[in-house]
N, C-alpha and C. Protein backbone atom coordinates (compact mmCIF):
# COMPACT_ATOMS: atom_id res chain seq x y z
N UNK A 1 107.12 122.67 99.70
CA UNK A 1 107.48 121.30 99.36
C UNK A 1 106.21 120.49 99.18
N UNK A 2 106.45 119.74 98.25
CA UNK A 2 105.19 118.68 97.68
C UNK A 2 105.86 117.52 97.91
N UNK A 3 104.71 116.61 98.88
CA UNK A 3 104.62 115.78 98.83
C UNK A 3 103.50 114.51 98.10
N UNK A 4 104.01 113.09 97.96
CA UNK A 4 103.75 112.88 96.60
C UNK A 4 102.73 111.12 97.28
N UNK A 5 102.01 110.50 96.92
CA UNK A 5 101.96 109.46 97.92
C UNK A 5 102.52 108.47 97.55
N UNK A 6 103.66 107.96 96.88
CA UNK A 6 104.87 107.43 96.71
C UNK A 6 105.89 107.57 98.02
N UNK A 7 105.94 108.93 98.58
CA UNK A 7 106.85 109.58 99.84
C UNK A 7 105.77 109.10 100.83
N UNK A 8 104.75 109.38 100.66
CA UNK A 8 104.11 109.44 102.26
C UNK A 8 104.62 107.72 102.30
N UNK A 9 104.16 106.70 101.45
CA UNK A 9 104.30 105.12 101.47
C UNK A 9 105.77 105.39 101.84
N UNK A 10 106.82 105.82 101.47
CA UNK A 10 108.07 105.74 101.91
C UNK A 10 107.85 105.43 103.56
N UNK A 11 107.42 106.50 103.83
CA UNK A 11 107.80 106.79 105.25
C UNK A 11 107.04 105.79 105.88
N UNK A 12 105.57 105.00 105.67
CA UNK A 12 105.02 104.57 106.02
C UNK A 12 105.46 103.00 106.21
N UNK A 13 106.33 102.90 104.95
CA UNK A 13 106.70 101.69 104.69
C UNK A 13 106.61 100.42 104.97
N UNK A 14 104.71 99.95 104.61
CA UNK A 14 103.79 98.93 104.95
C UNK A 14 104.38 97.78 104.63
N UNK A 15 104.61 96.88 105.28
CA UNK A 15 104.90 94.95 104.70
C UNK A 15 103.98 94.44 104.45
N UNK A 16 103.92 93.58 103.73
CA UNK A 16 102.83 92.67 102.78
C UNK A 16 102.30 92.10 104.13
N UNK A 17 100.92 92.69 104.18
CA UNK A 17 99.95 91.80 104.46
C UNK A 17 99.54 92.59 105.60
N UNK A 18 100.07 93.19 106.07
CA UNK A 18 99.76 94.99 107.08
C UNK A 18 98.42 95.61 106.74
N UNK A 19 97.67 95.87 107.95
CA UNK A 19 96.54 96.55 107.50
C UNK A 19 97.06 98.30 107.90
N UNK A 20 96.88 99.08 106.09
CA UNK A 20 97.14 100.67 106.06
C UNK A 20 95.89 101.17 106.01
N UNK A 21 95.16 102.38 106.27
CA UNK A 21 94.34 103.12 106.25
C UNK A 21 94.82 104.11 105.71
N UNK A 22 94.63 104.76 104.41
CA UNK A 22 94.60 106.25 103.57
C UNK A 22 94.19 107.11 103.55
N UNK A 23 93.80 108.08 104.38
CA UNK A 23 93.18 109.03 104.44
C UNK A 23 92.69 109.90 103.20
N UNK A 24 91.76 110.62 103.24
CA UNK A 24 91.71 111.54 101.85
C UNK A 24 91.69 110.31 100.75
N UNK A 25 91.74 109.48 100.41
CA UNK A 25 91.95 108.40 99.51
C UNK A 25 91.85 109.01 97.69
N UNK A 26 90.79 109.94 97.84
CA UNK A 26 90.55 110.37 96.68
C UNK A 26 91.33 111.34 95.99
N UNK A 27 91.72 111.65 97.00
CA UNK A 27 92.76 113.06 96.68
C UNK A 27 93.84 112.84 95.73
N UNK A 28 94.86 113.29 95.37
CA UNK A 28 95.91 112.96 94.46
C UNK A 28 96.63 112.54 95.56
N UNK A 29 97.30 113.10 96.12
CA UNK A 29 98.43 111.82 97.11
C UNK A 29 98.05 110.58 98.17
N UNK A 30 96.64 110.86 98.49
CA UNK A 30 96.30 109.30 98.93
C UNK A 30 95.76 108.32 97.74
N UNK A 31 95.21 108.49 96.45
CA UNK A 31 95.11 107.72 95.41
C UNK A 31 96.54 107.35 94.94
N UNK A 32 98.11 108.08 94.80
CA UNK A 32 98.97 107.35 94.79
C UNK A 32 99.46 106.67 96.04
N UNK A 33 98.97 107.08 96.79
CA UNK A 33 99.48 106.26 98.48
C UNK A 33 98.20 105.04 98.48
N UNK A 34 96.96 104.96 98.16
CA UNK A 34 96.66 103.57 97.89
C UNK A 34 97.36 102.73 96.99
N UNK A 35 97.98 102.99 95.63
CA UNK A 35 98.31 102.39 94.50
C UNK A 35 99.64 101.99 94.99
N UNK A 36 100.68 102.74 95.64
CA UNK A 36 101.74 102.07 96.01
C UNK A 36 101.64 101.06 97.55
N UNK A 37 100.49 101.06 97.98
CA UNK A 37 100.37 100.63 99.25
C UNK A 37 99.79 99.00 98.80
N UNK A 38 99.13 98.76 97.89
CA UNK A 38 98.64 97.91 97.25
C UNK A 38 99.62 96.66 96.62
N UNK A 39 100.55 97.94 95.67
CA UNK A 39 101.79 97.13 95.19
C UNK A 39 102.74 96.45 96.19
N UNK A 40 102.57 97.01 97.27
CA UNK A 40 103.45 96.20 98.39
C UNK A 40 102.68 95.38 98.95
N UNK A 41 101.46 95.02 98.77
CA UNK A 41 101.31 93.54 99.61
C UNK A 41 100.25 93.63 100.69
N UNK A 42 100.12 95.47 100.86
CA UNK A 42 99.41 95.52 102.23
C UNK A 42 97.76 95.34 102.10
N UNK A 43 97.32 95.42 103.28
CA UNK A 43 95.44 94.93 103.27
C UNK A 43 95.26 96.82 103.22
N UNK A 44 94.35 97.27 102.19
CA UNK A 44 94.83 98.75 102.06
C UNK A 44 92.83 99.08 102.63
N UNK A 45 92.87 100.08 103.68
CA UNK A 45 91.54 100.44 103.63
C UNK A 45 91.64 102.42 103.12
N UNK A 46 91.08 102.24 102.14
CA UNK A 46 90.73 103.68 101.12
C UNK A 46 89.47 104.69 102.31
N UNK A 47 90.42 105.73 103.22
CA UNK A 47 89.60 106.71 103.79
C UNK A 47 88.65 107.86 103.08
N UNK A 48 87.51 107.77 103.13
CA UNK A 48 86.69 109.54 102.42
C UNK A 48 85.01 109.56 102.81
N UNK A 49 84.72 110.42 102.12
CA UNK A 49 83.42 111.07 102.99
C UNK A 49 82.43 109.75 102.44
N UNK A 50 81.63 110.04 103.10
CA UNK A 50 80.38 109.30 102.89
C UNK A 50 79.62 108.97 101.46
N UNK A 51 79.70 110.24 101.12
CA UNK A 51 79.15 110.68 99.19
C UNK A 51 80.44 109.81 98.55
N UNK A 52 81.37 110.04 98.80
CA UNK A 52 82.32 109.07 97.96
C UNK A 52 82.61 107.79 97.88
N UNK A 53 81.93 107.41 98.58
CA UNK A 53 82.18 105.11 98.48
C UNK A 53 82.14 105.04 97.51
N UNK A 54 81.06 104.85 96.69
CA UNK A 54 80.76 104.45 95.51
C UNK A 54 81.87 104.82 94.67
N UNK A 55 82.49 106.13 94.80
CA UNK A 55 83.24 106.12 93.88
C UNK A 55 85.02 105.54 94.26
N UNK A 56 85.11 105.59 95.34
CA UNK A 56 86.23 105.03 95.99
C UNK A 56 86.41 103.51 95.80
N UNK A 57 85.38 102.96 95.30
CA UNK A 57 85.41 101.55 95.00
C UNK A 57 86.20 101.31 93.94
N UNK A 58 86.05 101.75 93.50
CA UNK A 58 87.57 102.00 91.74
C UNK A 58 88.59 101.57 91.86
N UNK A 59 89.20 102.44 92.84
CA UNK A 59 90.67 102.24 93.67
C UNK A 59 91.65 101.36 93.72
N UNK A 60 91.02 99.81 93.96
CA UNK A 60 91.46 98.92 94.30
C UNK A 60 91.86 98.89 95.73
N UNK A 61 91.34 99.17 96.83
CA UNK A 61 91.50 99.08 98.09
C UNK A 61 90.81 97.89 98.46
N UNK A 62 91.07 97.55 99.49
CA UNK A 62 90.57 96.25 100.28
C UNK A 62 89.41 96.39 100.63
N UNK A 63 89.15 97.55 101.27
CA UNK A 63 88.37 98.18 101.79
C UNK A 63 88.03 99.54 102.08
N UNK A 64 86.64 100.52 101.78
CA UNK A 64 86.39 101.68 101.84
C UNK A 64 85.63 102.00 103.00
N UNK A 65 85.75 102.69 103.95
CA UNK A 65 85.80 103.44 105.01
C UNK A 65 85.14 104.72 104.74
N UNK A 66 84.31 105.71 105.59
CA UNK A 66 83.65 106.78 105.37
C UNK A 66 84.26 107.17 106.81
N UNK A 67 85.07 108.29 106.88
CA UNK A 67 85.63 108.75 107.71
C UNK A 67 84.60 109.91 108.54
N UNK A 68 83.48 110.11 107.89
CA UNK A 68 82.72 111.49 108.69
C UNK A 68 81.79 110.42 109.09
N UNK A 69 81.62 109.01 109.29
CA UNK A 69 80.77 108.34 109.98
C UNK A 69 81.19 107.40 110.77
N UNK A 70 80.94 108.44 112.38
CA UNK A 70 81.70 107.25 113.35
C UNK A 70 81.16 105.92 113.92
N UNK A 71 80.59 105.47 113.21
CA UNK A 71 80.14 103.93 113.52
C UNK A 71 81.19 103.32 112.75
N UNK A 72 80.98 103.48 111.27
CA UNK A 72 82.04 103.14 110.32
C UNK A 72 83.84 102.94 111.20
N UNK A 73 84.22 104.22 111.61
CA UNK A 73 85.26 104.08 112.38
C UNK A 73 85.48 103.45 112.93
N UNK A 74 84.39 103.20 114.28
CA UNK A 74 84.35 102.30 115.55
C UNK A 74 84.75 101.11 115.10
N UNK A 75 84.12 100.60 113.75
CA UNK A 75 84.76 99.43 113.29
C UNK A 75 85.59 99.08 112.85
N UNK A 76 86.51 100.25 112.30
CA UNK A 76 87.85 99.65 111.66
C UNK A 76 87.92 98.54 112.99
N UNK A 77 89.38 97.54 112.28
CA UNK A 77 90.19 97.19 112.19
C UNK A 77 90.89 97.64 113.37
N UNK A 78 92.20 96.92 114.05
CA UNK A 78 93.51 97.44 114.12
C UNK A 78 94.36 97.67 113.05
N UNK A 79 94.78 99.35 112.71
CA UNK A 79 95.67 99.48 112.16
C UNK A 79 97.26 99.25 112.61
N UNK A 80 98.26 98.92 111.24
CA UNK A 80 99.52 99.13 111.70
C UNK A 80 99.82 100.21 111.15
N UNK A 81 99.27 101.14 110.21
CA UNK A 81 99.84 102.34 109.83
C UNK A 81 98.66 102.99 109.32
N UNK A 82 98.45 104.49 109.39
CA UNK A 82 97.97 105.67 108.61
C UNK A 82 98.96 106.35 108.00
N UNK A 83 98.30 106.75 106.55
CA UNK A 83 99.04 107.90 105.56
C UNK A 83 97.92 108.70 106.04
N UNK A 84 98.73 109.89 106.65
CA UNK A 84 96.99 110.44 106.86
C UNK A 84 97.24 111.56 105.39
N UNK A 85 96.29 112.70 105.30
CA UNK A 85 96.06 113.65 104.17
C UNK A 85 95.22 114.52 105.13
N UNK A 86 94.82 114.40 106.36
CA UNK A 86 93.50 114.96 106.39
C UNK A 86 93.92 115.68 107.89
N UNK A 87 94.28 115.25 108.99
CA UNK A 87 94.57 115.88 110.20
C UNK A 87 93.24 116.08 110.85
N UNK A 88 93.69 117.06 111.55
CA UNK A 88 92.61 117.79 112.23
C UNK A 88 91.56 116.70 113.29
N UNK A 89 90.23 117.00 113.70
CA UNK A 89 89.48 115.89 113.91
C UNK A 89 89.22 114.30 113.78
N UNK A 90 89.53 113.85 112.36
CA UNK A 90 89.78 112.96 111.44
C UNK A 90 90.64 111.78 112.74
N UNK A 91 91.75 112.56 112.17
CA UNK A 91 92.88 111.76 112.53
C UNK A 91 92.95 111.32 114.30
N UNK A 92 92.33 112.42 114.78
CA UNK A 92 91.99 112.44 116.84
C UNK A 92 91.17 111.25 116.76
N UNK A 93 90.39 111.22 115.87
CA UNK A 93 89.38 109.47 116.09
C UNK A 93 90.15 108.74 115.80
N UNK A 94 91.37 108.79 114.54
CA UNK A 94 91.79 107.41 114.23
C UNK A 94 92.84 106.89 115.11
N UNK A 95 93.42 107.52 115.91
CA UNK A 95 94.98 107.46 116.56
C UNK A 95 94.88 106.13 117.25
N UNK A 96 93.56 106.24 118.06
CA UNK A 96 92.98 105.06 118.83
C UNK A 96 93.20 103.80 118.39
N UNK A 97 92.88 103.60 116.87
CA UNK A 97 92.81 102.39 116.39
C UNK A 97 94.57 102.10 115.90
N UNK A 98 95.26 102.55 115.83
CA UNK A 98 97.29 102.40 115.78
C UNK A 98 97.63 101.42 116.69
N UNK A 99 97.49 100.42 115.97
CA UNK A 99 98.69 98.58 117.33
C UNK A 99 99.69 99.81 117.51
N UNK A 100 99.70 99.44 119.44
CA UNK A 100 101.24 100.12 119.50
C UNK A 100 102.13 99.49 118.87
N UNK A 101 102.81 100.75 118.79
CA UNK A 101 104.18 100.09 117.79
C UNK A 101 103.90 100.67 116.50
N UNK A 102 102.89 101.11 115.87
CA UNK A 102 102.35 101.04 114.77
C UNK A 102 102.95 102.30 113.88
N UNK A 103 102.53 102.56 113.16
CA UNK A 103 102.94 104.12 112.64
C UNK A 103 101.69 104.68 111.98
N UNK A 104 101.77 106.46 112.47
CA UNK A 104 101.32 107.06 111.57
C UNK A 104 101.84 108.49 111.10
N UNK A 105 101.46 108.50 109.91
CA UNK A 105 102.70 109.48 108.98
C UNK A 105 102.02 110.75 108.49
N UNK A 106 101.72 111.83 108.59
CA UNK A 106 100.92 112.96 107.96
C UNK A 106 101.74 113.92 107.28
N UNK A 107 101.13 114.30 105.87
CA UNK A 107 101.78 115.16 105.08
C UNK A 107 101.52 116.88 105.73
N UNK A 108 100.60 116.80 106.83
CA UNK A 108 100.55 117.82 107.48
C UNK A 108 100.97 117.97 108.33
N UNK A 109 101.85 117.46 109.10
CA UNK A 109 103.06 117.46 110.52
C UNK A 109 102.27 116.36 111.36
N UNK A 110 102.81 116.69 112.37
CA UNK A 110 102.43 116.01 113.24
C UNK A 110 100.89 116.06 113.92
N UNK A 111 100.32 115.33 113.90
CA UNK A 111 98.86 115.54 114.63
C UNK A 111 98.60 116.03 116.25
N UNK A 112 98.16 116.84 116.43
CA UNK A 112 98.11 117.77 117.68
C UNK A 112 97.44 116.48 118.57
N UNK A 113 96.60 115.52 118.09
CA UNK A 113 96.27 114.54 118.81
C UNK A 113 97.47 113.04 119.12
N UNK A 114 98.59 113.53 118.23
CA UNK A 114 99.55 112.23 118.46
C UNK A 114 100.21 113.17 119.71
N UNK A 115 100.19 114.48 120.07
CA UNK A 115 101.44 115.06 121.20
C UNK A 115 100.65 114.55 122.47
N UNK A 116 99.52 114.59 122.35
CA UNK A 116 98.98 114.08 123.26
C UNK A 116 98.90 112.84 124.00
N UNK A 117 99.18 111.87 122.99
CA UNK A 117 99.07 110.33 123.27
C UNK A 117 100.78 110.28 123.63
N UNK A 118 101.70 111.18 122.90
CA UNK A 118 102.67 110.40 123.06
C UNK A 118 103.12 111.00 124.61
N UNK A 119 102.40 111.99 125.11
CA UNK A 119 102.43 112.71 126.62
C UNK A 119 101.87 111.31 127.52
N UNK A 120 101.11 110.50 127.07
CA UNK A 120 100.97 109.81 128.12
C UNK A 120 101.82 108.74 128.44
């Protein structure tokens, strides 16, 4: 099954004016999960490597983020939602920054770092 980032925004289903974080941003389903995240209203920050800002600026995101640099991280924001794309490590740094209450949605299951948080 393919998922599309039209679906991941489904599930994510940001309200105007919500700060989302996109993981993978560049990828094909977080470049449509910025574009529909945008059309709804939300404050969209575009996730990817370091080498890619420059080009992630295109996008139309609010804001670009370098996910392999954790200073960059430290500073997000409070998020109310991740589309993640990426899992693994990535996502164990970002969980932290989720307002409870918040959501986050991965086209790769569940994050081995959300079983954890939700254990506590």
């Amino acid at each position: 099954m393919t998922t599309t980032g039209a679906q991941l925004m489904e599930h994510v289903a940001p309200s105007s004016g919500q700060t989302v974080l996109v993981t993978r941003a560049l990828g094909n389903v977080g470049r449509s999960a910025v574009h529909v995240a945008i059309k709804r209203g939300a404050h969209v920050i575009a996730g990817v490597l370091e080498r890619q800002k420059s080009q992630a600026d295109g996008l139309g995101a609010d804001h670009v983020v370098a996910l392999d640099v954790d200073s960059e991280i430290s500073a997000l924001p409070v998020l109310d939602a991740i589309a993640d794309t990426v899992n693994g490590d990535v996502i164990a740094k970002l969980i932290a920054k989720i307002k409870r209450g918040g959501t986050l949605v991965s086209v790769l299951g569940k994050p081995k770092a959300a079983c954890v948080s939700d254990s506590q």
